[in-house]
N, C-alpha and C. Protein backbone atom coordinates (compact mmCIF):
# COMPACT_ATOMS: atom_id res chain seq x y z
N UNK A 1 -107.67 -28.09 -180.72
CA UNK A 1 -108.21 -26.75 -180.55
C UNK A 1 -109.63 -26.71 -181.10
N UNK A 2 -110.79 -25.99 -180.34
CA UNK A 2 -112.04 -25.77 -180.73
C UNK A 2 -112.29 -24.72 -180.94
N UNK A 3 -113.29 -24.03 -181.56
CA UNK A 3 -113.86 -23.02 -182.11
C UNK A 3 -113.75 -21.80 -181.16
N UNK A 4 -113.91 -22.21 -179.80
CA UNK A 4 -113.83 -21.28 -178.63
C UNK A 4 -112.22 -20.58 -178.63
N UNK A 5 -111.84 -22.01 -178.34
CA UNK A 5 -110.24 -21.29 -178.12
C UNK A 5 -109.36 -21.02 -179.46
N UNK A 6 -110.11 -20.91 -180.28
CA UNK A 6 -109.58 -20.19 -181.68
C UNK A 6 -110.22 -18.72 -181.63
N UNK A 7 -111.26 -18.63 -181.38
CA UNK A 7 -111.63 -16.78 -181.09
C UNK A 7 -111.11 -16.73 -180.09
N UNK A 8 -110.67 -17.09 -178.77
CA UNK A 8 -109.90 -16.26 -178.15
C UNK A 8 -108.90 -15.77 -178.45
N UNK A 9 -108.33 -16.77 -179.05
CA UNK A 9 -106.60 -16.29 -179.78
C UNK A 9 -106.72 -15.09 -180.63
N UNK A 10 -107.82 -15.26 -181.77
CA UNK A 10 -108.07 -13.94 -182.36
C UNK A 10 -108.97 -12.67 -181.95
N UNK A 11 -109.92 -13.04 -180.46
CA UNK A 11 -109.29 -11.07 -180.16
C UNK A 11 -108.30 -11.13 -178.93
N UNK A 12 -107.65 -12.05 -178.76
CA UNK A 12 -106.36 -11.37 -178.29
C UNK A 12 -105.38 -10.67 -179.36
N UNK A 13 -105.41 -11.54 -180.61
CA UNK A 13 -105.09 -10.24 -181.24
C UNK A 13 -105.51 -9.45 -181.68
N UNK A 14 -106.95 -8.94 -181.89
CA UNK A 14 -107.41 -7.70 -182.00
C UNK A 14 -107.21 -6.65 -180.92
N UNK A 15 -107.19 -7.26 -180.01
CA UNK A 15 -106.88 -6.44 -178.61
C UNK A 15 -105.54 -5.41 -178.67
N UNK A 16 -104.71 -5.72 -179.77
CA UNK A 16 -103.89 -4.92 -180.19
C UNK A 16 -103.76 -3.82 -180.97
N UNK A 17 -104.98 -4.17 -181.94
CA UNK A 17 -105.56 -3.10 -182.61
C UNK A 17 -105.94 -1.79 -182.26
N UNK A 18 -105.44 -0.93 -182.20
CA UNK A 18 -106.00 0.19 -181.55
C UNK A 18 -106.85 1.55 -182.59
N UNK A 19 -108.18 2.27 -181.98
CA UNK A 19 -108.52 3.13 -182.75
C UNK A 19 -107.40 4.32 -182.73
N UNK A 20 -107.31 4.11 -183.78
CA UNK A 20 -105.74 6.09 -183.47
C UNK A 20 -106.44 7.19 -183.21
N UNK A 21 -107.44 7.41 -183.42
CA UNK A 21 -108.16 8.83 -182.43
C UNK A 21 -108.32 8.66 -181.09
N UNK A 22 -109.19 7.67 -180.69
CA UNK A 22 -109.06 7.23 -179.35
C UNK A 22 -108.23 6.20 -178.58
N UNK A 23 -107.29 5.93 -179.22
CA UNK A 23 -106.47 5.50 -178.75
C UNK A 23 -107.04 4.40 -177.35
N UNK A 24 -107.99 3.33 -177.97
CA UNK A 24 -108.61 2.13 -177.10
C UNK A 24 -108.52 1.13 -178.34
N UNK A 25 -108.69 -0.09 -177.55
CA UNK A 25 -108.43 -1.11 -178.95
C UNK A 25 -110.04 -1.93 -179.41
N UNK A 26 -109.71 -1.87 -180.29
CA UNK A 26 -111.16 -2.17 -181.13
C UNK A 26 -111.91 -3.05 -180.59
N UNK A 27 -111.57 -4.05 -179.84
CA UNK A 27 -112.62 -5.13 -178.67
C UNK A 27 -113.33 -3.93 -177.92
N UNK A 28 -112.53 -3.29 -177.18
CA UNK A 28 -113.07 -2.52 -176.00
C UNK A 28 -114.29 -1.39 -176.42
N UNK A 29 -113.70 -0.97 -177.58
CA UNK A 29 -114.44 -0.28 -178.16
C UNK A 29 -115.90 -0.92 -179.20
N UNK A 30 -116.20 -2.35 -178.81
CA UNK A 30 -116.69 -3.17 -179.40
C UNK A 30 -117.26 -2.95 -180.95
N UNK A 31 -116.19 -2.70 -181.56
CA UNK A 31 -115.85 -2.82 -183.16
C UNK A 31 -115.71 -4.38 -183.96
N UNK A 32 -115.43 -5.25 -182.91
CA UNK A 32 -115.81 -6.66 -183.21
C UNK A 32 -116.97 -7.04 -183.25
N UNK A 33 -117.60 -7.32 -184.07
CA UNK A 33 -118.42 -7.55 -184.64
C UNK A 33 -119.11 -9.19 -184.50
N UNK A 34 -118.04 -9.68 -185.25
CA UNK A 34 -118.38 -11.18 -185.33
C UNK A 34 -116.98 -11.93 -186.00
N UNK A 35 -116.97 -13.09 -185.19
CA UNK A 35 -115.65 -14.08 -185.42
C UNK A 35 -115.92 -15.48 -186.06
N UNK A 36 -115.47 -15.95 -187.21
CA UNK A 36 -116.13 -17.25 -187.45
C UNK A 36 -115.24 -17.92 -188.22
N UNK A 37 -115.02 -19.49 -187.54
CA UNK A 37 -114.06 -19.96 -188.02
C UNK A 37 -114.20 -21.64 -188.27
N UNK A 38 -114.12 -21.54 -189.42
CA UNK A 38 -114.46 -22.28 -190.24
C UNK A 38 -112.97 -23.56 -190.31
N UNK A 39 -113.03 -25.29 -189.53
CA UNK A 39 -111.46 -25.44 -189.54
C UNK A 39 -112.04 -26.13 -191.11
N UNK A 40 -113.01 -26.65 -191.77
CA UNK A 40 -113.07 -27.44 -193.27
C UNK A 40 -112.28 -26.68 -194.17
N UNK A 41 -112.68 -25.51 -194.54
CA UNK A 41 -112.07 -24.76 -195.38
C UNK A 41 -110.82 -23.78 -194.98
N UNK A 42 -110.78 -24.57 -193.68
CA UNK A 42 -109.65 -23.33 -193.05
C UNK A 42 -109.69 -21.99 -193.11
N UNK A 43 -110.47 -21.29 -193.10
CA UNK A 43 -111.02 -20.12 -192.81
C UNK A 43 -111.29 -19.23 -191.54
N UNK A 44 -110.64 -18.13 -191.43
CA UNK A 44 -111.08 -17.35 -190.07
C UNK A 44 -111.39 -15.61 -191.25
N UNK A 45 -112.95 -15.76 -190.56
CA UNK A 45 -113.41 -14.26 -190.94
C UNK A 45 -113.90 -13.83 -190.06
N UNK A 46 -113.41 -11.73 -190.14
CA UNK A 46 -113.91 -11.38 -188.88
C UNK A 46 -114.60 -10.17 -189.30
N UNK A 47 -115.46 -9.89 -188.83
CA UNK A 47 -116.21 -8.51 -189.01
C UNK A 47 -116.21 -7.63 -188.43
N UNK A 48 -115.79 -6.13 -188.40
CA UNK A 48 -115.86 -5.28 -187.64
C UNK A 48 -116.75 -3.88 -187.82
N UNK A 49 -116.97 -3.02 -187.34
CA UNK A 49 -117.70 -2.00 -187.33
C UNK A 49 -116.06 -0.89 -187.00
N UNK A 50 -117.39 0.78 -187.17
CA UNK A 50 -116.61 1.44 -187.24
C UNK A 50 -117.21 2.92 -186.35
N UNK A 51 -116.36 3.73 -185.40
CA UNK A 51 -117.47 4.45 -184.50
C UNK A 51 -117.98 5.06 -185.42
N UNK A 52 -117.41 5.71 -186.96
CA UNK A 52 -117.92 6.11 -188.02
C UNK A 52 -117.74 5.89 -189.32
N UNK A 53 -119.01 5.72 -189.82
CA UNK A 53 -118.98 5.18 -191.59
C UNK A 53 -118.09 5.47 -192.20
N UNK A 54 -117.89 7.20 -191.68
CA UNK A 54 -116.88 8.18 -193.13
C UNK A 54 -115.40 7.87 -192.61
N UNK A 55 -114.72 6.90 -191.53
CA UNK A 55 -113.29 7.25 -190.66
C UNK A 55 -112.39 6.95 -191.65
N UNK A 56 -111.75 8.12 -191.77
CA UNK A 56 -110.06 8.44 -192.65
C UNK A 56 -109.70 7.25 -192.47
N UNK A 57 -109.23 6.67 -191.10
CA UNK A 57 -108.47 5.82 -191.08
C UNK A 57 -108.80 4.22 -190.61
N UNK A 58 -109.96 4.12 -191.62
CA UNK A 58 -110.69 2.60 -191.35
C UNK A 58 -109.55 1.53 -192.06
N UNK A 59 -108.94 1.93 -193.57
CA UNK A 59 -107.79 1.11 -193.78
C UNK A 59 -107.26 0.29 -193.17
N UNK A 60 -106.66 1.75 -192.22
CA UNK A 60 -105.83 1.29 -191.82
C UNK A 60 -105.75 0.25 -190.66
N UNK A 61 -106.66 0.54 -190.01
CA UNK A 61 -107.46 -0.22 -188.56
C UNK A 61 -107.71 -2.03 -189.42
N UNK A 62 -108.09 -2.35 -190.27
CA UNK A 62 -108.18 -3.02 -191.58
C UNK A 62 -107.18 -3.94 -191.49
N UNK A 63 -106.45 -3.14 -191.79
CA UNK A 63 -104.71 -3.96 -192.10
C UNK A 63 -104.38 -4.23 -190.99
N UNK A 64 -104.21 -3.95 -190.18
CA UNK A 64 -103.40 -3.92 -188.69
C UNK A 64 -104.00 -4.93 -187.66
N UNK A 65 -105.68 -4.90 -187.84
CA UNK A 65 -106.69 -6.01 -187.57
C UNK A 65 -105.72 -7.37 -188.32
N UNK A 66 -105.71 -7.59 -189.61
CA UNK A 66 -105.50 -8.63 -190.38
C UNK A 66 -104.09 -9.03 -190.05
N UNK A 67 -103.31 -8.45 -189.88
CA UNK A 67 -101.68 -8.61 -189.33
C UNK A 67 -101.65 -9.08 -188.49
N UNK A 68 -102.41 -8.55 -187.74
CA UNK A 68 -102.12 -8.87 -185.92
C UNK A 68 -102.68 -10.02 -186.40
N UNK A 69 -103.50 -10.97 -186.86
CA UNK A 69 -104.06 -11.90 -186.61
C UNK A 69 -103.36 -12.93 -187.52
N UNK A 70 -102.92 -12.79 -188.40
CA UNK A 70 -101.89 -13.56 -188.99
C UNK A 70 -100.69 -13.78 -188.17
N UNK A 71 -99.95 -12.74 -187.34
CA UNK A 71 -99.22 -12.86 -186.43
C UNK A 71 -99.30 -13.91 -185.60
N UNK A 72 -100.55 -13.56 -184.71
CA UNK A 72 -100.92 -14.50 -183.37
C UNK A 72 -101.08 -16.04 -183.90
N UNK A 73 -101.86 -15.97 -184.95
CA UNK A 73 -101.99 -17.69 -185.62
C UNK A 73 -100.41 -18.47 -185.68
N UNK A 74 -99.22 -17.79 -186.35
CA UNK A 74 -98.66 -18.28 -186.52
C UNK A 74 -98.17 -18.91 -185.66
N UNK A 75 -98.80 -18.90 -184.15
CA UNK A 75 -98.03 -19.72 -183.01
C UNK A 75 -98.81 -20.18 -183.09
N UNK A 76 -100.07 -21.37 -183.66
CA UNK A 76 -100.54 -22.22 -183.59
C UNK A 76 -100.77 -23.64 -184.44
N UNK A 77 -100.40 -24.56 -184.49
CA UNK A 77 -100.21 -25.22 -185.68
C UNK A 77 -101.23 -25.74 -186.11
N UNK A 78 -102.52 -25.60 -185.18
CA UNK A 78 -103.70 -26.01 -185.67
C UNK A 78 -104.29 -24.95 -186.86
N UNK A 79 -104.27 -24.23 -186.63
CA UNK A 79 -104.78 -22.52 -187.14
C UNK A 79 -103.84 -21.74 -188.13
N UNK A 80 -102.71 -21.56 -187.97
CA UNK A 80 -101.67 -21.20 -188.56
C UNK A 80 -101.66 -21.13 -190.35
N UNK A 81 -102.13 -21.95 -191.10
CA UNK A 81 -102.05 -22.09 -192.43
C UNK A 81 -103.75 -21.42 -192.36
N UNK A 82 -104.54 -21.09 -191.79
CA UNK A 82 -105.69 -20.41 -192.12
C UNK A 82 -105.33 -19.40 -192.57
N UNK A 83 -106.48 -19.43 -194.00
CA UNK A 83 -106.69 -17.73 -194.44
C UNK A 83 -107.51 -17.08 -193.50
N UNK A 84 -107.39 -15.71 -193.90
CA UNK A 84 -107.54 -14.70 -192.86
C UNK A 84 -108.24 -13.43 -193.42
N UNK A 85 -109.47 -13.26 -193.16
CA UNK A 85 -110.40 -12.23 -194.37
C UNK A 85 -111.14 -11.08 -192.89
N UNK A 86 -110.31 -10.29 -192.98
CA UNK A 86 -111.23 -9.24 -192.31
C UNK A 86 -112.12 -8.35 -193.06
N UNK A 87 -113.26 -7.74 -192.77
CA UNK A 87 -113.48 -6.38 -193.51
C UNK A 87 -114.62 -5.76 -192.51
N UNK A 88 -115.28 -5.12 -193.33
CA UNK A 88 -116.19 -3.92 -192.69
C UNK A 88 -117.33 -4.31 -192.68
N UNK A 89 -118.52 -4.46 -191.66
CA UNK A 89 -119.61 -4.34 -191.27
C UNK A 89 -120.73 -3.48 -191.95
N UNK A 90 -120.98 -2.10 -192.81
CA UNK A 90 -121.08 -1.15 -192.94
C UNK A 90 -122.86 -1.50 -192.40
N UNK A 91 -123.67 -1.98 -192.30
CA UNK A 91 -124.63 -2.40 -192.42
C UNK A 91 -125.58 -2.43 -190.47
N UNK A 92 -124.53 -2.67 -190.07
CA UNK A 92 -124.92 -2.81 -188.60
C UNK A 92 -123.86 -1.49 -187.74
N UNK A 93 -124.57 -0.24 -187.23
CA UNK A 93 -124.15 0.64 -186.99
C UNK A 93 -123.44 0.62 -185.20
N UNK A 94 -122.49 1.12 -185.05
CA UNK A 94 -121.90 1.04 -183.90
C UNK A 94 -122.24 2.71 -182.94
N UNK A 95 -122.94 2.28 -181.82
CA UNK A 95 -122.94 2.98 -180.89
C UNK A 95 -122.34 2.65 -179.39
N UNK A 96 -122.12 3.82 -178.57
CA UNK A 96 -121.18 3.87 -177.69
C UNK A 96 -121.73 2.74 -176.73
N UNK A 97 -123.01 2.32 -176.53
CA UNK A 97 -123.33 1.15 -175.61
C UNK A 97 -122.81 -0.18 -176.27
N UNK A 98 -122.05 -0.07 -176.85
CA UNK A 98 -121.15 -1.50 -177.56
C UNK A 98 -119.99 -1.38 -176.94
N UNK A 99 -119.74 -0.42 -176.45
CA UNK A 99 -117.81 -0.46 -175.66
C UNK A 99 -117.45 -1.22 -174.34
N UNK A 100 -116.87 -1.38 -174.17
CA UNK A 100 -116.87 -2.57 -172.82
C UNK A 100 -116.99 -1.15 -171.69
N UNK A 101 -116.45 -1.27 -170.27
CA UNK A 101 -117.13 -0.58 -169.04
C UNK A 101 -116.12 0.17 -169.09
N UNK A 102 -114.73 -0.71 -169.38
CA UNK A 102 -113.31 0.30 -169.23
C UNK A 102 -113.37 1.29 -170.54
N UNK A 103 -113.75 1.12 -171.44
CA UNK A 103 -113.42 1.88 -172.37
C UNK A 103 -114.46 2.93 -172.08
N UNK A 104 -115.86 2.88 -171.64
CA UNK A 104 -116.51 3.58 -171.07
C UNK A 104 -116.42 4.67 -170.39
N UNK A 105 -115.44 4.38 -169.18
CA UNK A 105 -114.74 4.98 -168.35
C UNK A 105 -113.82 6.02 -168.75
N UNK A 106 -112.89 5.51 -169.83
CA UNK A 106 -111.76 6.15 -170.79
C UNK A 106 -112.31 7.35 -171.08
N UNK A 107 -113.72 7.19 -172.03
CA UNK A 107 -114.14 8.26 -172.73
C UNK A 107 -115.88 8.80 -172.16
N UNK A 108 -115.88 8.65 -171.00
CA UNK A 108 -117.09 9.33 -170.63
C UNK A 108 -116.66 10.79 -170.50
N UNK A 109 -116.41 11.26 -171.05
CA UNK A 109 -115.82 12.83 -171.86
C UNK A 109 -116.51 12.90 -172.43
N UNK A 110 -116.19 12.08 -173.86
CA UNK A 110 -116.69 11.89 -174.50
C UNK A 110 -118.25 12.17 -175.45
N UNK A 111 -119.35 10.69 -174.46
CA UNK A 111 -120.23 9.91 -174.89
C UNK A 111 -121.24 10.29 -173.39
């Protein structure tokens, strides 16, 4: 397994992640940030953003990010014993031209 097909595996599982207000999952809503995976130290860290600094429920989005991705690893035996460090971006601000076309679509209500 290479670096490529180790971030795919992990936003397929972010792809599960969903924002609970808008109810789209954090890829689409391009809250992924950045994926980097390190096999020396066995390391996968991921960075995400947030549609807002102040969101109640960034935690939780947090945890559920980090689960899902501990989850999906465990079907891999290359990857599988990697630690797993998500957190927050706060630094690089997320606007709506970061969302993929479908999520676009979802919430041109919206934005």
């Amino acid at each position: 397994m290479n670096s490529e097909e180790a971030k795919k595996i992990i936003i397929e599982a972010l792809s599960e992640v969903y924002d609970p207000e808008l109810n789209i999952n954090i890829v689409d809503l391009g809250l992924v940030y950045s994926i980097n995976i390190d096999f020396d130290k066995k390391e996968i860290k991921v960075k995400l953003g947030l549609t807002t600094p102040f969101c109640p429920l960034a935690g939780l989005i947090l945890n559920q990010a980090e689960n899902e991705i501990k989850e999906k690893i465990e079907n891999y035996d290359e990857i599988k014993d990697f630690n797993v460090n998500v957190e927050f971006d706060f630094e690089k601000l997320w606007n709506p031209d970061m969302m993929s076309d479908e999520a676009k679509k979802r919430l041109n209500h919206l934005f």
